[in-house]
PDB file of N, CA and C in Angstrom:
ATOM      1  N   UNK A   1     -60.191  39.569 -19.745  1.00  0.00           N
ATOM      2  CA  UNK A   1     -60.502  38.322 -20.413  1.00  0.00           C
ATOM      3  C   UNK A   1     -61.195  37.398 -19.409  1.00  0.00           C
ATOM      4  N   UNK A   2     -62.280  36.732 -20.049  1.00  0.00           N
ATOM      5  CA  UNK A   2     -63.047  35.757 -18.968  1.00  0.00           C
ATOM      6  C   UNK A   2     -62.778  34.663 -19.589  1.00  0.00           C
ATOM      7  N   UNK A   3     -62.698  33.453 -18.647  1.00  0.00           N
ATOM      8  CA  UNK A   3     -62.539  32.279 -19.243  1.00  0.00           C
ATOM      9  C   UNK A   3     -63.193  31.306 -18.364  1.00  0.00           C
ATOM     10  N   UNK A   4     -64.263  30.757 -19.137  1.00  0.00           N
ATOM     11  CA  UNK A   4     -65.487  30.008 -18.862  1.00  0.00           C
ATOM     12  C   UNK A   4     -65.052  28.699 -18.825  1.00  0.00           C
ATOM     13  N   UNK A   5     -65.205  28.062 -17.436  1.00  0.00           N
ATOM     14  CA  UNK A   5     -64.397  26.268 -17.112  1.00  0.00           C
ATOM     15  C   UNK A   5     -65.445  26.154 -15.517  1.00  0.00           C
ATOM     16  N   UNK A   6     -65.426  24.247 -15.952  1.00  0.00           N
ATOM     17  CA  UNK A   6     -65.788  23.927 -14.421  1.00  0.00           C
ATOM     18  C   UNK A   6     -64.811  23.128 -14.044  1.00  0.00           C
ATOM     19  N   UNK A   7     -64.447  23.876 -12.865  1.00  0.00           N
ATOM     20  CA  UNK A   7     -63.438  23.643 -12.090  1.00  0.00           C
ATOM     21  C   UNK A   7     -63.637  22.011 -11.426  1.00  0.00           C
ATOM     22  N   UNK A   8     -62.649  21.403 -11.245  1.00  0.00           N
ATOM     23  CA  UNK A   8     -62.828  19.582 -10.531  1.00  0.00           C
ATOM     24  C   UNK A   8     -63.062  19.638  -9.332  1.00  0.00           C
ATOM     25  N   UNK A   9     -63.888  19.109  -8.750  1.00  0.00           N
ATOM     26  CA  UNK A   9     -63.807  18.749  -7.900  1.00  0.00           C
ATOM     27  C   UNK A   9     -63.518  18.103  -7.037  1.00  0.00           C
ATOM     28  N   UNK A  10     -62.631  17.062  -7.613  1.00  0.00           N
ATOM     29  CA  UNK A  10     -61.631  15.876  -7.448  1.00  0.00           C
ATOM     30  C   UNK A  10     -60.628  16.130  -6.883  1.00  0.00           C
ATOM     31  N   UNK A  11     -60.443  15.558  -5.453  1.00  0.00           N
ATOM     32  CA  UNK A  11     -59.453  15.974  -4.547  1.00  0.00           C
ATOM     33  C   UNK A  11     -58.706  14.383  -4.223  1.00  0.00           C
ATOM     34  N   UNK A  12     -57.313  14.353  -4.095  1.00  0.00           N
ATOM     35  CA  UNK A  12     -56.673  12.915  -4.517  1.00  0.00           C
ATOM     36  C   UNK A  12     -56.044  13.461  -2.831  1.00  0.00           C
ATOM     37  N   UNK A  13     -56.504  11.773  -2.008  1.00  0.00           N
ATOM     38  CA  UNK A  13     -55.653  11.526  -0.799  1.00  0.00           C
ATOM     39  C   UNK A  13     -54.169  11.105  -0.614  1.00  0.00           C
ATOM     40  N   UNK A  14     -53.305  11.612  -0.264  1.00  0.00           N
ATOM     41  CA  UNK A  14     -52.280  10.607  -0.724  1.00  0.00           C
ATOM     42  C   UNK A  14     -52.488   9.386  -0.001  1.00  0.00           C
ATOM     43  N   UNK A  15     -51.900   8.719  -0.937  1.00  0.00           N
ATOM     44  CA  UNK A  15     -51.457   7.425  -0.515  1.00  0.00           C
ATOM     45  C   UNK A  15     -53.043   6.474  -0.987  1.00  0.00           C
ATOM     46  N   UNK A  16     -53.360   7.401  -1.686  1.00  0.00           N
ATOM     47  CA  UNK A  16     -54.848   6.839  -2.378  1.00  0.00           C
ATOM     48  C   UNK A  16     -55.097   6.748  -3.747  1.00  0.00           C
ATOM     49  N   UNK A  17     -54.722   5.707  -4.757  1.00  0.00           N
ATOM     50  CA  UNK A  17     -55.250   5.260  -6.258  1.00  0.00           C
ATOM     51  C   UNK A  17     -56.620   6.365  -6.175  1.00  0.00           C
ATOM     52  N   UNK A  18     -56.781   6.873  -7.154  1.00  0.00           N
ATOM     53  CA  UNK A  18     -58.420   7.347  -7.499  1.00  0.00           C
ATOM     54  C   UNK A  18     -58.786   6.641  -8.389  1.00  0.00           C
ATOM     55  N   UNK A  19     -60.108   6.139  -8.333  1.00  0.00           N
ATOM     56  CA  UNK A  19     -61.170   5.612  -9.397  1.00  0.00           C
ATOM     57  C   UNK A  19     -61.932   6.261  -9.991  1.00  0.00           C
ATOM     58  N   UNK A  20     -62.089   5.779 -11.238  1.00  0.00           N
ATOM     59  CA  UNK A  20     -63.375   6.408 -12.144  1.00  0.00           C
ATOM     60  C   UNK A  20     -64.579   5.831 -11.870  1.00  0.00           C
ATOM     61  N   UNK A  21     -65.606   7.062 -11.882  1.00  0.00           N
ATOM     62  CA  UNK A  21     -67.058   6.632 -12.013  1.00  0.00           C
ATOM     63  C   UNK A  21     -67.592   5.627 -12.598  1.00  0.00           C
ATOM     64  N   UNK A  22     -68.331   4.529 -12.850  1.00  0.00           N
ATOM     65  CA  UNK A  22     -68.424   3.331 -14.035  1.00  0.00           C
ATOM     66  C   UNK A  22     -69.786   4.198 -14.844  1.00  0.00           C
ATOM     67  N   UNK A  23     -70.258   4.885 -14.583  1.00  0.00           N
ATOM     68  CA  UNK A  23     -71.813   5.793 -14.964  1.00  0.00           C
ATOM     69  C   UNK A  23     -71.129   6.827 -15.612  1.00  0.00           C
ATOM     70  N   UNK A  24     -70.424   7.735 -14.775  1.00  0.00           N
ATOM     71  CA  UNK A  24     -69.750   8.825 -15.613  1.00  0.00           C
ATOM     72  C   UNK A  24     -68.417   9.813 -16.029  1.00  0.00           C
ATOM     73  N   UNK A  25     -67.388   8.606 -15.547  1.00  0.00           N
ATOM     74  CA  UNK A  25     -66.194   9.000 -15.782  1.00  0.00           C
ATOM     75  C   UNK A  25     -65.335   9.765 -14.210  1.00  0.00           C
ATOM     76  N   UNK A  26     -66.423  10.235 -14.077  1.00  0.00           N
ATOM     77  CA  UNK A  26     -65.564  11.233 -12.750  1.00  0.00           C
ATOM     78  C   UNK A  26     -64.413  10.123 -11.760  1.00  0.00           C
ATOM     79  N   UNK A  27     -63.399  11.057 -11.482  1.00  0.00           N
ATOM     80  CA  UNK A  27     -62.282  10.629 -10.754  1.00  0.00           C
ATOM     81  C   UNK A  27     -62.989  10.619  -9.356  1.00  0.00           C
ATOM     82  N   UNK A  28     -62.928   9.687  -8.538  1.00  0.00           N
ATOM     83  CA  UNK A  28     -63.185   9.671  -7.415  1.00  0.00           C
ATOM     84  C   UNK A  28     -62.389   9.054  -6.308  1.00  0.00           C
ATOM     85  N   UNK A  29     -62.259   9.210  -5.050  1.00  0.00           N
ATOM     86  CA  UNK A  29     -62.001   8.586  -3.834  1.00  0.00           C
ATOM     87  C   UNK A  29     -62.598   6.763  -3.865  1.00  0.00           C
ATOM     88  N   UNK A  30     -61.416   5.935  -3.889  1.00  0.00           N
ATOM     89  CA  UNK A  30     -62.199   4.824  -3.615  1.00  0.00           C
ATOM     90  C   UNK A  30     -62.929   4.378  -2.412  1.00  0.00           C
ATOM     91  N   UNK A  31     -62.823   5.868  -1.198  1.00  0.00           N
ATOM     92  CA  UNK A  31     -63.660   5.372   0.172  1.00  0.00           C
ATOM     93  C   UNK A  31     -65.011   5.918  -0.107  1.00  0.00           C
ATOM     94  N   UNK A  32     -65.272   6.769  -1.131  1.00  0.00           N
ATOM     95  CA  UNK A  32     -66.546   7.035  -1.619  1.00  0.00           C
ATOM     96  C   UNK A  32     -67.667   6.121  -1.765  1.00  0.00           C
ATOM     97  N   UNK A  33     -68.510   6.264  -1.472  1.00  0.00           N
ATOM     98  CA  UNK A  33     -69.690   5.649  -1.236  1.00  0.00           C
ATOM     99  C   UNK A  33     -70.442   5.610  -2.898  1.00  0.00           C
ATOM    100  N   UNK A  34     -70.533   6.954  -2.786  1.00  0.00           N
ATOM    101  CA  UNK A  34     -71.571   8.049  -4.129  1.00  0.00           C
ATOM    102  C   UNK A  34     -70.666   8.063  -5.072  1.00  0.00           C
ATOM    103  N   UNK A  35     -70.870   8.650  -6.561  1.00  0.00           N
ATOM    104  CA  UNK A  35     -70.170   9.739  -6.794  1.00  0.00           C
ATOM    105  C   UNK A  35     -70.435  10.742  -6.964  1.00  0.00           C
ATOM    106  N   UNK A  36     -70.154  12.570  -6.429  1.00  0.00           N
ATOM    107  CA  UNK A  36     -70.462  12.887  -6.142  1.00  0.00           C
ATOM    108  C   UNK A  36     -70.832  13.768  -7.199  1.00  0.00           C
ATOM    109  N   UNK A  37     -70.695  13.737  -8.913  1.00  0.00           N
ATOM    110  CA  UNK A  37     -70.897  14.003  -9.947  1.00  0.00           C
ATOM    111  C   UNK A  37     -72.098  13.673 -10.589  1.00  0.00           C
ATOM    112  N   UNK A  38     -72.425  12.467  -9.962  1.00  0.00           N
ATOM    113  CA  UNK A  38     -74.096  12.062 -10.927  1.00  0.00           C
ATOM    114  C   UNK A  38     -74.889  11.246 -10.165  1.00  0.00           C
ATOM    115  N   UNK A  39     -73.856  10.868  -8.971  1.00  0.00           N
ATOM    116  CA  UNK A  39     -75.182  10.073  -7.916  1.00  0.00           C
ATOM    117  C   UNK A  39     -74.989   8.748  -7.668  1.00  0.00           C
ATOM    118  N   UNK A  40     -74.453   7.958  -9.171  1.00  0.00           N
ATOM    119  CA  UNK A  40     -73.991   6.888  -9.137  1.00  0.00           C
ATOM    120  C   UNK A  40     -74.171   5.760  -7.683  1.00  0.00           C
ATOM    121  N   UNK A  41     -74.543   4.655  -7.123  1.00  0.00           N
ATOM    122  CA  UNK A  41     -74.260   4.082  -6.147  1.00  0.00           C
ATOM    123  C   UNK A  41     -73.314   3.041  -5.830  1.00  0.00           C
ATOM    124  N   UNK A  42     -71.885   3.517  -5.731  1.00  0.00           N
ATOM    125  CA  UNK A  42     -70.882   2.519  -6.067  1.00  0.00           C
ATOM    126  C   UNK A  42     -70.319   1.352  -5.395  1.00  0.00           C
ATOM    127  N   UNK A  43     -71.431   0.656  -4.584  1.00  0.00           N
ATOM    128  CA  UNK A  43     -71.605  -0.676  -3.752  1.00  0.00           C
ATOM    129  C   UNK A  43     -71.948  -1.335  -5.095  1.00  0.00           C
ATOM    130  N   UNK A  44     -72.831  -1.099  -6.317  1.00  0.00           N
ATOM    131  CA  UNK A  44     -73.782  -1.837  -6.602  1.00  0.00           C
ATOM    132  C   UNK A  44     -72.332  -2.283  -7.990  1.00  0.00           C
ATOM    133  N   UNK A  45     -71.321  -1.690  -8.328  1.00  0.00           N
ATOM    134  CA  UNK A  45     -70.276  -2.163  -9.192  1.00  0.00           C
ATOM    135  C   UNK A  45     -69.069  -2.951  -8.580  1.00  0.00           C
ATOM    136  N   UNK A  46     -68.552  -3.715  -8.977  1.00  0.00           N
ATOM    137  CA  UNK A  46     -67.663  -4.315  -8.578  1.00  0.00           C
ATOM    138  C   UNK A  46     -66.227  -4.279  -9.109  1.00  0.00           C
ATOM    139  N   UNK A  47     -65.332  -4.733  -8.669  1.00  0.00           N
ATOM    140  CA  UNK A  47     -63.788  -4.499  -9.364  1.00  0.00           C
ATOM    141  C   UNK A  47     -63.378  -3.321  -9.656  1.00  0.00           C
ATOM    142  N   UNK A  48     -64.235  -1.845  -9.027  1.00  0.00           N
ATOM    143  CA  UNK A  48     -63.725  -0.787  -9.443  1.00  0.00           C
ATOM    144  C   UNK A  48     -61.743  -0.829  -9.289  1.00  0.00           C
ATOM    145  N   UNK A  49     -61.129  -0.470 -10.305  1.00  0.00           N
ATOM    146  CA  UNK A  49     -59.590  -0.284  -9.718  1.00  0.00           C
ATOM    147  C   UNK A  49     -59.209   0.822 -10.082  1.00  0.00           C
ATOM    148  N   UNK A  50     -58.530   1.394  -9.313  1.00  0.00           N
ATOM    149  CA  UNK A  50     -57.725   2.591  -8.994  1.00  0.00           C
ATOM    150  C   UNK A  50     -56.575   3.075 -10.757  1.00  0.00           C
ATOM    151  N   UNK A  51     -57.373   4.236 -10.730  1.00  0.00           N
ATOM    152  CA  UNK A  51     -56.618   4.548 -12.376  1.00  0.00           C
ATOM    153  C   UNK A  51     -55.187   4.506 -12.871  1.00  0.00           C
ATOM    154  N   UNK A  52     -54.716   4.338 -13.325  1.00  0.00           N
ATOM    155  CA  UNK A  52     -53.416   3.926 -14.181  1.00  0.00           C
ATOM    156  C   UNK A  52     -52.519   5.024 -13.670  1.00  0.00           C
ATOM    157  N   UNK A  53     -52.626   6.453 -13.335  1.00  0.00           N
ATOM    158  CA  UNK A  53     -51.844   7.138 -13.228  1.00  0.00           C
ATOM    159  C   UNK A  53     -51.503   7.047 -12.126  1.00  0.00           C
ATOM    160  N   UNK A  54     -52.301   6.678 -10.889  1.00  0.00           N
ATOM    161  CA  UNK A  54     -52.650   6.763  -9.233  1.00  0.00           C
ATOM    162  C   UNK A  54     -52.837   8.213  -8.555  1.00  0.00           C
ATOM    163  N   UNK A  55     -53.738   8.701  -9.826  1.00  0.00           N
ATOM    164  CA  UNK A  55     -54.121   9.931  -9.056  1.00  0.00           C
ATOM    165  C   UNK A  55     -55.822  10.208  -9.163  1.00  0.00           C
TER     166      UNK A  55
END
């Protein structure tokens, strides 16, 4: 059986809230610059906050 998925690439630091992309959803590192899903430049958004679950 094959089973066709793209795997995350989303790796959670501890002791680190992850944020969502504001462009495209992706979970990210809030020391991220990019995201590394669509390119996004995440200086240029503000108030990003760390997602509800803290992961």
């Amino acid at each position: 059986m094959r089973l066709d998925f793209i795997p995350r690439m989303s790796v959670s630091t501890p002791g680190h809230g992850m944020i969502h992309c504001p462009e495209c959803g992706w979970e990210i590192d809030p020391d991220d610059e990019m995201c590394p899903n669509c390119g996004a430049y995440l200086a240029d958004y503000e108030n990003l906050e760390p997602s509800e679950d803290g992961t």
